[in-house]
C-alpha atoms as a PDB file:
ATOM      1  CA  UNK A   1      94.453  73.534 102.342  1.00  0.00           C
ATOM      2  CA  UNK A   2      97.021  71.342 100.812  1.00  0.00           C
ATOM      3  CA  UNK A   3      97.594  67.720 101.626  1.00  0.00           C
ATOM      4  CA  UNK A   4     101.163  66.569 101.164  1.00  0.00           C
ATOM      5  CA  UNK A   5     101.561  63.532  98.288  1.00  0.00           C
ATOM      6  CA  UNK A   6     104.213  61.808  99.115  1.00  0.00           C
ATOM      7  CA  UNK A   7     106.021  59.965  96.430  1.00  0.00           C
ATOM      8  CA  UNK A   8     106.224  56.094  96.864  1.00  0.00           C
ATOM      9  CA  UNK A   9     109.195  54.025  96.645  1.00  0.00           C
ATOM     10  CA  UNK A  10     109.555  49.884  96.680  1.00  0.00           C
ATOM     11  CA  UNK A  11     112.785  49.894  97.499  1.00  0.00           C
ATOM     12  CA  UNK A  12     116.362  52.367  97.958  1.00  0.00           C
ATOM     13  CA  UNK A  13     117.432  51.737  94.739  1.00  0.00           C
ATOM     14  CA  UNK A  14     113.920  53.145  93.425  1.00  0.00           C
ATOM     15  CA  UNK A  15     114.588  56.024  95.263  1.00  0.00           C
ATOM     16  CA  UNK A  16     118.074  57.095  94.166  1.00  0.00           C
ATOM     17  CA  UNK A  17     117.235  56.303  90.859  1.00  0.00           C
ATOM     18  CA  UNK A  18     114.363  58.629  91.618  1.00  0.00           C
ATOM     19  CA  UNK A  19     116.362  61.090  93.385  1.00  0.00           C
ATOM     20  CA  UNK A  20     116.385  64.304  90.912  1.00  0.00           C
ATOM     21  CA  UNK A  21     112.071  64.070  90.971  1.00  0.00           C
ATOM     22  CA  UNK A  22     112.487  64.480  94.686  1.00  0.00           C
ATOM     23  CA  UNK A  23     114.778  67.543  94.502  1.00  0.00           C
ATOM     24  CA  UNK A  24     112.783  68.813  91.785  1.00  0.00           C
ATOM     25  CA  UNK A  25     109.390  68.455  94.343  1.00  0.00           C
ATOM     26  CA  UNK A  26     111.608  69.989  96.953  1.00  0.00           C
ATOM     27  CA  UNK A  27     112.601  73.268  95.213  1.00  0.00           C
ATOM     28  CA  UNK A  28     108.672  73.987  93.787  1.00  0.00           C
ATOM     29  CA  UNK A  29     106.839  72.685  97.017  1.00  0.00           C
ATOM     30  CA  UNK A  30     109.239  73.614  99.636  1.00  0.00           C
ATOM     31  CA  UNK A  31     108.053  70.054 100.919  1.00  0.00           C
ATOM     32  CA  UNK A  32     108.939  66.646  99.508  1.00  0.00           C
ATOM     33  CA  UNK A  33     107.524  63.352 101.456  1.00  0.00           C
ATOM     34  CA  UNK A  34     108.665  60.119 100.792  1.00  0.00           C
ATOM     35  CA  UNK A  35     106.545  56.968 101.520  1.00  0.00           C
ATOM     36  CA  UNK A  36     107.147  52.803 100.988  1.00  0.00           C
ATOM     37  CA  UNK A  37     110.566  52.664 102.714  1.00  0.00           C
ATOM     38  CA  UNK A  38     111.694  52.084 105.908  1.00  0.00           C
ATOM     39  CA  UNK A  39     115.353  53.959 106.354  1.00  0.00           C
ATOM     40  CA  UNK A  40     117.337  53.107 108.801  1.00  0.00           C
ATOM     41  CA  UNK A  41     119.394  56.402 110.633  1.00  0.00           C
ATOM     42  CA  UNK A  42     122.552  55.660 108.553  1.00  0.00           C
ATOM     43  CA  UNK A  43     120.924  54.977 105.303  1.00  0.00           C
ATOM     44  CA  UNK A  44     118.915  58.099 106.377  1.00  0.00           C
ATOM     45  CA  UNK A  45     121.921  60.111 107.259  1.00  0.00           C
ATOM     46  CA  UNK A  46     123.430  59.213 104.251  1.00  0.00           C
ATOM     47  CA  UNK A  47     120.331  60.233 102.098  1.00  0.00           C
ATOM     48  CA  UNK A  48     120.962  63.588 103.793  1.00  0.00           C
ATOM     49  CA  UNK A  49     124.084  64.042 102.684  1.00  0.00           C
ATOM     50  CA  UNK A  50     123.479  62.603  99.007  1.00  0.00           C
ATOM     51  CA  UNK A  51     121.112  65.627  98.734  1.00  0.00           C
ATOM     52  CA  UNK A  52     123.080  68.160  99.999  1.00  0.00           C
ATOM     53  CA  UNK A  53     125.849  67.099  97.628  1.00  0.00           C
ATOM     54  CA  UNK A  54     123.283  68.506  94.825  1.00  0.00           C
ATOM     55  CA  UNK A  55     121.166  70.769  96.490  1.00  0.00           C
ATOM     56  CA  UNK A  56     124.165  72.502  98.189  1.00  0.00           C
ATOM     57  CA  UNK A  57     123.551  72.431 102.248  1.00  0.00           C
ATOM     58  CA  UNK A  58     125.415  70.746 104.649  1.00  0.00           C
ATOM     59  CA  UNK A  59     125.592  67.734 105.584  1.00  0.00           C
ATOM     60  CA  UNK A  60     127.490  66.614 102.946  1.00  0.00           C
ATOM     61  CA  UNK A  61     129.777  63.500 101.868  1.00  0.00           C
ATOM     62  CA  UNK A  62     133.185  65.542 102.412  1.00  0.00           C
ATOM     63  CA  UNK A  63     133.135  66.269 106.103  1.00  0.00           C
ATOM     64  CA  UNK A  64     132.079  64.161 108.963  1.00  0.00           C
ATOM     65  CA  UNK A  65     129.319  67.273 110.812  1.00  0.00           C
ATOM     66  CA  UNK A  66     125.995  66.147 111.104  1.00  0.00           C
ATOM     67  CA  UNK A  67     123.456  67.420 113.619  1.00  0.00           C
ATOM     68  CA  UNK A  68     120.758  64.930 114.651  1.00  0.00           C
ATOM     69  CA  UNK A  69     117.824  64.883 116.958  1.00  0.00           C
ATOM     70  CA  UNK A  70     114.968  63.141 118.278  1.00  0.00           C
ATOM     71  CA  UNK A  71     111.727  64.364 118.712  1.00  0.00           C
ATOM     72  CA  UNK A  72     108.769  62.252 120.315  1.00  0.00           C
ATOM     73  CA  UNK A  73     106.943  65.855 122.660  1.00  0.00           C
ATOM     74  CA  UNK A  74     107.593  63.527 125.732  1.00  0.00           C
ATOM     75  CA  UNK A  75     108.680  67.328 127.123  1.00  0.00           C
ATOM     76  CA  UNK A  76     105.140  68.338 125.622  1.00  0.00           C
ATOM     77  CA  UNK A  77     102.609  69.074 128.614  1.00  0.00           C
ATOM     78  CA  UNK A  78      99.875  69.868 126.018  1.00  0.00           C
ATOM     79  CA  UNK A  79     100.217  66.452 124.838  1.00  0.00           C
ATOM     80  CA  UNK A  80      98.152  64.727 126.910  1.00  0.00           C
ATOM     81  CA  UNK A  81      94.112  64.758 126.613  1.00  0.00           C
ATOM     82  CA  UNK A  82      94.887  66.380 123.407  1.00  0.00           C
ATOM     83  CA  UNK A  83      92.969  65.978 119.918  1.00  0.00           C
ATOM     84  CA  UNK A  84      94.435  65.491 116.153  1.00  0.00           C
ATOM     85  CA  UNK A  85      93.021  69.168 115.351  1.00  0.00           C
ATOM     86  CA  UNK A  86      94.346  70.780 118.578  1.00  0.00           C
ATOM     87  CA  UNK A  87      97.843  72.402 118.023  1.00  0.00           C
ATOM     88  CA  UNK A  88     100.396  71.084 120.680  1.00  0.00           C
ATOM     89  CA  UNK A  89     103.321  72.478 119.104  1.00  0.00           C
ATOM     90  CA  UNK A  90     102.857  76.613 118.472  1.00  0.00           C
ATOM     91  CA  UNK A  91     103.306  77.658 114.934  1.00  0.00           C
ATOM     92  CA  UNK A  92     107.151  78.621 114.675  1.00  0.00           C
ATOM     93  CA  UNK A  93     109.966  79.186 112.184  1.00  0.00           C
ATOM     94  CA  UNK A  94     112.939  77.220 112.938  1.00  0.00           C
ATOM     95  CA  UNK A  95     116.071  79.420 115.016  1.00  0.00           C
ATOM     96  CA  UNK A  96     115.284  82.506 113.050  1.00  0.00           C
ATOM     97  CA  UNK A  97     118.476  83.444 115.855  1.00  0.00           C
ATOM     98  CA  UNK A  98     120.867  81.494 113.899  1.00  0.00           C
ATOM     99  CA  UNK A  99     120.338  83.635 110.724  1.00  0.00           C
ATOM    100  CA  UNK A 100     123.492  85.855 110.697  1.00  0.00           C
ATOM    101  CA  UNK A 101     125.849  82.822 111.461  1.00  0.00           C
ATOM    102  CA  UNK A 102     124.459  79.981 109.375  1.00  0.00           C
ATOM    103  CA  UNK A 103     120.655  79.629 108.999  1.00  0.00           C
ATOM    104  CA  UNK A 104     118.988  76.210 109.260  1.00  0.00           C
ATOM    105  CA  UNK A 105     117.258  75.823 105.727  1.00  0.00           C
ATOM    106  CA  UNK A 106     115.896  72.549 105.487  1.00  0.00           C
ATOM    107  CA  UNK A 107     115.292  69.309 107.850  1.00  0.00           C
ATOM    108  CA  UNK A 108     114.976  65.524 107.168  1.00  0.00           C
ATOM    109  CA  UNK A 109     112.898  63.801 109.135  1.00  0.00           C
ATOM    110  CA  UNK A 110     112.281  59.962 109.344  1.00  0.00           C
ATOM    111  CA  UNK A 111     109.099  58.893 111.246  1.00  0.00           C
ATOM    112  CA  UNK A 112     110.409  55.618 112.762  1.00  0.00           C
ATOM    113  CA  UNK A 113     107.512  55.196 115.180  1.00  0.00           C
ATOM    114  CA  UNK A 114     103.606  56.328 114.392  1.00  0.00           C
ATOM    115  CA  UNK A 115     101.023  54.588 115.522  1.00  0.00           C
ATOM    116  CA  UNK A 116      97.175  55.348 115.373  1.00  0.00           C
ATOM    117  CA  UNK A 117      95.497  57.219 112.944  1.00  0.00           C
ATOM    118  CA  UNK A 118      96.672  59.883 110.849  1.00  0.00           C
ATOM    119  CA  UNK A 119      94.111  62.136 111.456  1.00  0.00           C
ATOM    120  CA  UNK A 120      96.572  62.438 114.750  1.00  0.00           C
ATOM    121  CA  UNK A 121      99.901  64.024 115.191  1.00  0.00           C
ATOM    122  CA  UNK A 122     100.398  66.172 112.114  1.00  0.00           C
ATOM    123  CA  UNK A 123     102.121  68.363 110.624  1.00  0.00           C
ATOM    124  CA  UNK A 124     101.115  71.735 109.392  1.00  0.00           C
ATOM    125  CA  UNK A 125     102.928  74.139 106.987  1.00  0.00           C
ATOM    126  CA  UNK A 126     102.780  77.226 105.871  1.00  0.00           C
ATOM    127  CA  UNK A 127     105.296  79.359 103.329  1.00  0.00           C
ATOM    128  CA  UNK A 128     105.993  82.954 104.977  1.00  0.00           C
ATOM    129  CA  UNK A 129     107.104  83.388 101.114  1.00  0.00           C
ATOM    130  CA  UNK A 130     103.093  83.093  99.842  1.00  0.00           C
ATOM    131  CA  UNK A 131     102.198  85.717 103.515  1.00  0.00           C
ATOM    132  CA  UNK A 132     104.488  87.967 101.626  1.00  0.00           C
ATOM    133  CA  UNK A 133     103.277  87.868  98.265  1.00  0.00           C
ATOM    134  CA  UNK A 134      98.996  87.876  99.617  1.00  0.00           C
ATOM    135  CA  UNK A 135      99.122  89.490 103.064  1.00  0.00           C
ATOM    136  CA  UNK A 136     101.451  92.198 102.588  1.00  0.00           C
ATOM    137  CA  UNK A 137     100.889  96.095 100.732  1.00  0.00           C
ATOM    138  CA  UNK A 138     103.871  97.460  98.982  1.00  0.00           C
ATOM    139  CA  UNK A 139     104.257 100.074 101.869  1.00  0.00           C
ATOM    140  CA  UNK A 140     104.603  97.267 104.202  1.00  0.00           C
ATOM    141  CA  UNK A 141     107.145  95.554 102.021  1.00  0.00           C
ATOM    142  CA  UNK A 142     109.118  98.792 101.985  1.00  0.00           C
ATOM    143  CA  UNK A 143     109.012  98.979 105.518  1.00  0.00           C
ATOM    144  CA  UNK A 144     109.909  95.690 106.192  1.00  0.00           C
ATOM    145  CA  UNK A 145     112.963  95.946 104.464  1.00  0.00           C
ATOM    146  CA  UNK A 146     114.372  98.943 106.119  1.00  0.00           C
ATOM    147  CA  UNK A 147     113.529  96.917 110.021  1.00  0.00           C
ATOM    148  CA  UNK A 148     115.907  95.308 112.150  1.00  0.00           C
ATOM    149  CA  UNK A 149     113.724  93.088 114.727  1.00  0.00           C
ATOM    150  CA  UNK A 150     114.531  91.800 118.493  1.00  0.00           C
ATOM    151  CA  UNK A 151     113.154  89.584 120.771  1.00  0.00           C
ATOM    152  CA  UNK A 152     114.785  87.540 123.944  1.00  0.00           C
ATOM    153  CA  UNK A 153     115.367  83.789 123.135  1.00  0.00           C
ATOM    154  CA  UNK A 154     115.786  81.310 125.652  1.00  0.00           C
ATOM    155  CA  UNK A 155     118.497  78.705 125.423  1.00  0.00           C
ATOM    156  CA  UNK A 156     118.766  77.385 128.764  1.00  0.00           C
ATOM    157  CA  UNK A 157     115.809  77.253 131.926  1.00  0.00           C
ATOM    158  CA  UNK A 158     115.854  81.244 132.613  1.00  0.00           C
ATOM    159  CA  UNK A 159     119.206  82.205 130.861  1.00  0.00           C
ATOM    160  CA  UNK A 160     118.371  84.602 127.915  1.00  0.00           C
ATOM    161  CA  UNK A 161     119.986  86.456 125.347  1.00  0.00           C
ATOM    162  CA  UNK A 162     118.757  88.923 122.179  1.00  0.00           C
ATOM    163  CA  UNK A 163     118.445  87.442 119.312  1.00  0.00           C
ATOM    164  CA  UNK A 164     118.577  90.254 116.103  1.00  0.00           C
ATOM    165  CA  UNK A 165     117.212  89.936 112.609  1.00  0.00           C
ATOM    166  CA  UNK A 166     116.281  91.708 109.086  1.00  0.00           C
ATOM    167  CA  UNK A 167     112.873  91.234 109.211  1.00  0.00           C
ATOM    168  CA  UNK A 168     112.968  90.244 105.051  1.00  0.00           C
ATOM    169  CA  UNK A 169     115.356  87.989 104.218  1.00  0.00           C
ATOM    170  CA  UNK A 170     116.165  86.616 100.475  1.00  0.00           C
ATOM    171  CA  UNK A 171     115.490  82.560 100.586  1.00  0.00           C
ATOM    172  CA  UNK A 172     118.596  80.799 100.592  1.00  0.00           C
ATOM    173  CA  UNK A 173     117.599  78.498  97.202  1.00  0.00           C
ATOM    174  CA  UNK A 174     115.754  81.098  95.360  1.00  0.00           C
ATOM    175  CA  UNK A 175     116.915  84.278  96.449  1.00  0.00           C
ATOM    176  CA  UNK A 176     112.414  84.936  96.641  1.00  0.00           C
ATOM    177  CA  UNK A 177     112.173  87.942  99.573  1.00  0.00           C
ATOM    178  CA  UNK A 178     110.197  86.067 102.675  1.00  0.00           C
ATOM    179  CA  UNK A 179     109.604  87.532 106.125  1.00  0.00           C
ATOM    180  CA  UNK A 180     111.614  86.093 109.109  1.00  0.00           C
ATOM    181  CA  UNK A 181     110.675  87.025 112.504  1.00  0.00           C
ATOM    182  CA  UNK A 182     110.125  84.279 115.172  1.00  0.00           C
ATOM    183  CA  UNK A 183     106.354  83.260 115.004  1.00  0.00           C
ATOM    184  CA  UNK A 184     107.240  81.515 118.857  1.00  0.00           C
ATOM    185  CA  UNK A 185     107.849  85.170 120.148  1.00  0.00           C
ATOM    186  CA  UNK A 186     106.139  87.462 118.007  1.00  0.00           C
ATOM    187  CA  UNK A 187     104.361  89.180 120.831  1.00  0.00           C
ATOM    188  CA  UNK A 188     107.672  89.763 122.608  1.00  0.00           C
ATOM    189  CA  UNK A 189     109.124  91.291 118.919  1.00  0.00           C
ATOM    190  CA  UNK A 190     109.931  94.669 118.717  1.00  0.00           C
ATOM    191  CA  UNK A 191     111.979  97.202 115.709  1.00  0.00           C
ATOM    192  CA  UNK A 192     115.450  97.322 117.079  1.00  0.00           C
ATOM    193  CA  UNK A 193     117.058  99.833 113.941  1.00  0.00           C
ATOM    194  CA  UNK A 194     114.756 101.028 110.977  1.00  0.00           C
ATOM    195  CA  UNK A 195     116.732 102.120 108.049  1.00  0.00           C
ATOM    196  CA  UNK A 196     120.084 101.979 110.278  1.00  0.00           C
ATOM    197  CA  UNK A 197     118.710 104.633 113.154  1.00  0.00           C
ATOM    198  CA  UNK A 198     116.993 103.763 115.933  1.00  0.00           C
ATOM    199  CA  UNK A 199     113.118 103.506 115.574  1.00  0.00           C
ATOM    200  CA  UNK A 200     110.554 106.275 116.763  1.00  0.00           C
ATOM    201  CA  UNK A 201     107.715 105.206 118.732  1.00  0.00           C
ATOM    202  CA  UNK A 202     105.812 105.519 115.611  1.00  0.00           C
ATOM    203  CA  UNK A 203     108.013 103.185 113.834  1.00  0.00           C
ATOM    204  CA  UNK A 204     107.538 100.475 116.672  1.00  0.00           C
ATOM    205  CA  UNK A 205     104.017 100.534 116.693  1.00  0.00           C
ATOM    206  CA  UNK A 206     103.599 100.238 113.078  1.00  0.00           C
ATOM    207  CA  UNK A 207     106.474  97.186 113.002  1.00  0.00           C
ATOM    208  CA  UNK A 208     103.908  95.878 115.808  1.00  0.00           C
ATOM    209  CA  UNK A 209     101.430  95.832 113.516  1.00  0.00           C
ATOM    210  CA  UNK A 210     102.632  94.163 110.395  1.00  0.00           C
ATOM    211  CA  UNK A 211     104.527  91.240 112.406  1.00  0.00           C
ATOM    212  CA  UNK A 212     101.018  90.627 114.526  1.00  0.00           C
ATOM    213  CA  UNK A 213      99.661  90.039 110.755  1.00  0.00           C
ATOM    214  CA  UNK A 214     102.003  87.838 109.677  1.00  0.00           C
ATOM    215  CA  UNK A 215     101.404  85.840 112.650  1.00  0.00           C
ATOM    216  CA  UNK A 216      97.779  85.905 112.320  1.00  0.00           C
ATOM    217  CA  UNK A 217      97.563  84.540 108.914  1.00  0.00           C
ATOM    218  CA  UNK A 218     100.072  81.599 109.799  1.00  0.00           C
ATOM    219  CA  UNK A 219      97.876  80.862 112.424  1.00  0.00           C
ATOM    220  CA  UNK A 220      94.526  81.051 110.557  1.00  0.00           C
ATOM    221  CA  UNK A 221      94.959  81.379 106.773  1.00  0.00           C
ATOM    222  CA  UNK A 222      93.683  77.432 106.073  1.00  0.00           C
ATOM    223  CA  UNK A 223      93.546  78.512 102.343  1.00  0.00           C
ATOM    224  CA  UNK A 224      97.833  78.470 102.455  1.00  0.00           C
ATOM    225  CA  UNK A 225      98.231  75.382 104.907  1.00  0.00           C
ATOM    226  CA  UNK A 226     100.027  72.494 103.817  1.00  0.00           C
ATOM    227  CA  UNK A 227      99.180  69.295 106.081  1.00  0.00           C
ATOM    228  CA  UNK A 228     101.215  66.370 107.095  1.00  0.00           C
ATOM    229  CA  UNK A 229      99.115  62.850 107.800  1.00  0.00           C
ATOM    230  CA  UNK A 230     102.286  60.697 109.050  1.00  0.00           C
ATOM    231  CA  UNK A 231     102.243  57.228 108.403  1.00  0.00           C
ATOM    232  CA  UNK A 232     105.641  55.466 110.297  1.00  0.00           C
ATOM    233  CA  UNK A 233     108.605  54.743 108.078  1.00  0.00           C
ATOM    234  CA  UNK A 234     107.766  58.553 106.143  1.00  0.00           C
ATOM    235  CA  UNK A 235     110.595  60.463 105.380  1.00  0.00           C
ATOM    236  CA  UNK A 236     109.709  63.829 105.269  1.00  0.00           C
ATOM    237  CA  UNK A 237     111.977  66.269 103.647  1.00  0.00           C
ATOM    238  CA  UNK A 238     110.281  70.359 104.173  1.00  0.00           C
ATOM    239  CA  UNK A 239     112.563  73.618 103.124  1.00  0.00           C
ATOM    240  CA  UNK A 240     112.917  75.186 107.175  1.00  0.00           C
ATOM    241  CA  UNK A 241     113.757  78.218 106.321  1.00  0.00           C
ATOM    242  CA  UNK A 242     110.562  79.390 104.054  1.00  0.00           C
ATOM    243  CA  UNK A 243     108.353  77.061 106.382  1.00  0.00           C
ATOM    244  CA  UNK A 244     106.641  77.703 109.600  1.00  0.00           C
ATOM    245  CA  UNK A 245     105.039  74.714 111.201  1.00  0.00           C
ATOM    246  CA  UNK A 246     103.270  73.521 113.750  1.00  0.00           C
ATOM    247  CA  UNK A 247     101.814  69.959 115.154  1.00  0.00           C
ATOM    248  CA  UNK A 248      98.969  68.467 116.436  1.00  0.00           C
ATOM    249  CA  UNK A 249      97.753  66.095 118.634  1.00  0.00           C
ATOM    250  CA  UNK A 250      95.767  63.182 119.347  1.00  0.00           C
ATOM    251  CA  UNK A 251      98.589  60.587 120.060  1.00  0.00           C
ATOM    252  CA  UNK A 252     100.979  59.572 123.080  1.00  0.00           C
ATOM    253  CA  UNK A 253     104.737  60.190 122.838  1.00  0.00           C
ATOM    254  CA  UNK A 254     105.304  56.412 122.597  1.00  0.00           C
ATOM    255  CA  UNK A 255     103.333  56.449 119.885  1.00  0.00           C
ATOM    256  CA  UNK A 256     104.878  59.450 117.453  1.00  0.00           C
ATOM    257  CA  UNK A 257     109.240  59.588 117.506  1.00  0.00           C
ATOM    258  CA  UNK A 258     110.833  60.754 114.523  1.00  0.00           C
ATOM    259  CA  UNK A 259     114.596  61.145 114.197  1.00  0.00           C
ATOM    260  CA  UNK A 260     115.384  64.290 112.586  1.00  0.00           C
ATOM    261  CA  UNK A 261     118.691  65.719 110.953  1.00  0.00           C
ATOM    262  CA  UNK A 262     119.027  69.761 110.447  1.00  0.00           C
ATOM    263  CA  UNK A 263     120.573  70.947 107.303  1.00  0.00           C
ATOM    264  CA  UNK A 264     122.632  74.067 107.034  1.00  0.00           C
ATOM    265  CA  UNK A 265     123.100  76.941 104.338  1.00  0.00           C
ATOM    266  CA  UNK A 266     127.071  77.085 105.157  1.00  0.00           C
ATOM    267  CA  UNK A 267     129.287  74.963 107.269  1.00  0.00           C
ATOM    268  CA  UNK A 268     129.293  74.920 110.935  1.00  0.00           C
ATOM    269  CA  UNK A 269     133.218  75.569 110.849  1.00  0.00           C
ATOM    270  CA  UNK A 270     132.440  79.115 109.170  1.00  0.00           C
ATOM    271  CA  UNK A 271     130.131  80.057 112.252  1.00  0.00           C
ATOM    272  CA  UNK A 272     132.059  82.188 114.930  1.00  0.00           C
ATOM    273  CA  UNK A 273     133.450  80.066 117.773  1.00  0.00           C
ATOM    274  CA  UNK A 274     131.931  82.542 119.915  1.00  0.00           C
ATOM    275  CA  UNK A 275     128.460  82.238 119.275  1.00  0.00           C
ATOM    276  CA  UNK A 276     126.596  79.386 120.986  1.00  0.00           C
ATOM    277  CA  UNK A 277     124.390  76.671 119.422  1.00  0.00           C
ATOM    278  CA  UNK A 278     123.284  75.345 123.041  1.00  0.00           C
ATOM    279  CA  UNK A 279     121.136  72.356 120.990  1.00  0.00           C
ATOM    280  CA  UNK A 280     123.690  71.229 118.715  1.00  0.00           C
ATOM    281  CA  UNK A 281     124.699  67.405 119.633  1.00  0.00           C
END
């Protein structure tokens, strides 16, 4: 298990001047956290944007879209009576469904509010990129690469649609292969084309297989984990797209709120204007 180190700051200045070490951290941890400052949105939206300039996702300085959310689990019904080792939040990658328009590949998230310990409410991590190098045989790999996976995704109480994917995807930094399939409904997965034909019965079962793997190492592999311990004001900046994670509890949504902005491989203006991003705001 790996503890995130978060590099300390005294002041914004500190930080910019700072701010190659924290893309450097970013591209060989897939996880930068940043400690000693208190940002406020703006100066954290504008951090956002700073990076992408350099690192090459959107946000960026040269067009107005940002996408930015709030997250405190007030929605979470697991939250209460819960402890700081219990998982709350299920292990997921994040909208694996938006990967053939433009993937989210990175968030930055600002914890404005934590209070109690922080042995409570973290944050676990683990890179599908290291499941695919350990936890996977050549044959698998092979087959893998060939699948085409499905699952239903809901985007509204009881209104669902398919969502389609390549089951190994190249990362969007480092071109590394990874394995993408939706941790949230793995059980629901199943091989939609293999090698451009539709799948034998065979080929489903075996595609079964493999992504029921992959899920049970996220879930249980401590060896790979990379943990979280918030304290409030942390910016915490982790690469979404090679990343599952999931959280803990032990706290009380007044206690944990974080304000979170997404971060995009492409623009939003390339995605079609048909397809619907029901949480964009």
């Amino acid at each position: 298990m790996k503890i995130v180190d978060p590099l300390v700051f005294n002041s914004k200045s500190e930080l910019y001047e700072n701010l190659n070490a924290v893309i450097d951290k970013f591209k060989s941890d897939a996880i930068v956290g940043i400690r000693g400052l208190k940002l406020s949105e703006s100066e954290q939206l504008q951090l956002v944007k700073d990076l992408g300039d350099i690192i090459g996702w959107f946000p960026k300085n040269s067009e107005d879209f940002s996408h930015k959310y709030i997250e405190n689990h007030s929605s979470n019904r697991w939250v209460e009576g819960s402890t700081g080792d219990q998982v709350i939040l299920d292990w997921h990658l994040e909208h694996v469904d938006y990967d053939d328009y433009i993937p989210i590949v990175a968030g930055v998230w600002n914890m404005q509010n934590f209070k109690g310990s922080s042995d409570n409410g973290k944050t676990y991590f683990m890179d599908s990129r290291k499941i695919y190098e350990l936890a996977t045989s050549e044959e698998d790999i092979e087959f893998l690469k060939k699948s085409r996976a499905v699952w239903p995704e809901e985007y509204e109480k009881d209104i669902y649609t398919d969502c389609y994917v390549d089951a190994i995807q190249k990362h969007w930094l480092s071109e590394e292969p990874q394995i993408r399939l939706e941790l949230t409904h793995i059980d629901e997965a199943e091989l939609y084309e293999f090698d451009g034909n539709t799948p034998t019965e065979e080929e489903k079962a075996k595609f079964k297989e493999i992504a029921l793997r992959f899920s049970n190492q996220v879930w249980n592999n401590e060896d790979l984990r990379i943990v979280h311990r918030w304290e409030e004001g942390d910016i915490l900046i982790p690469d979404l797209f090679a990343l599952a994670h999931a959280v803990t509890g032990g706290f009380k949504s007044e206690e944990r709120e974080f304000t979170g902005f997404w971060c995009y491989s492409n623009s939003p203006e390339s995605a079609p204007k048909e397809k619907v991003f029901p949480r964009w705001n």
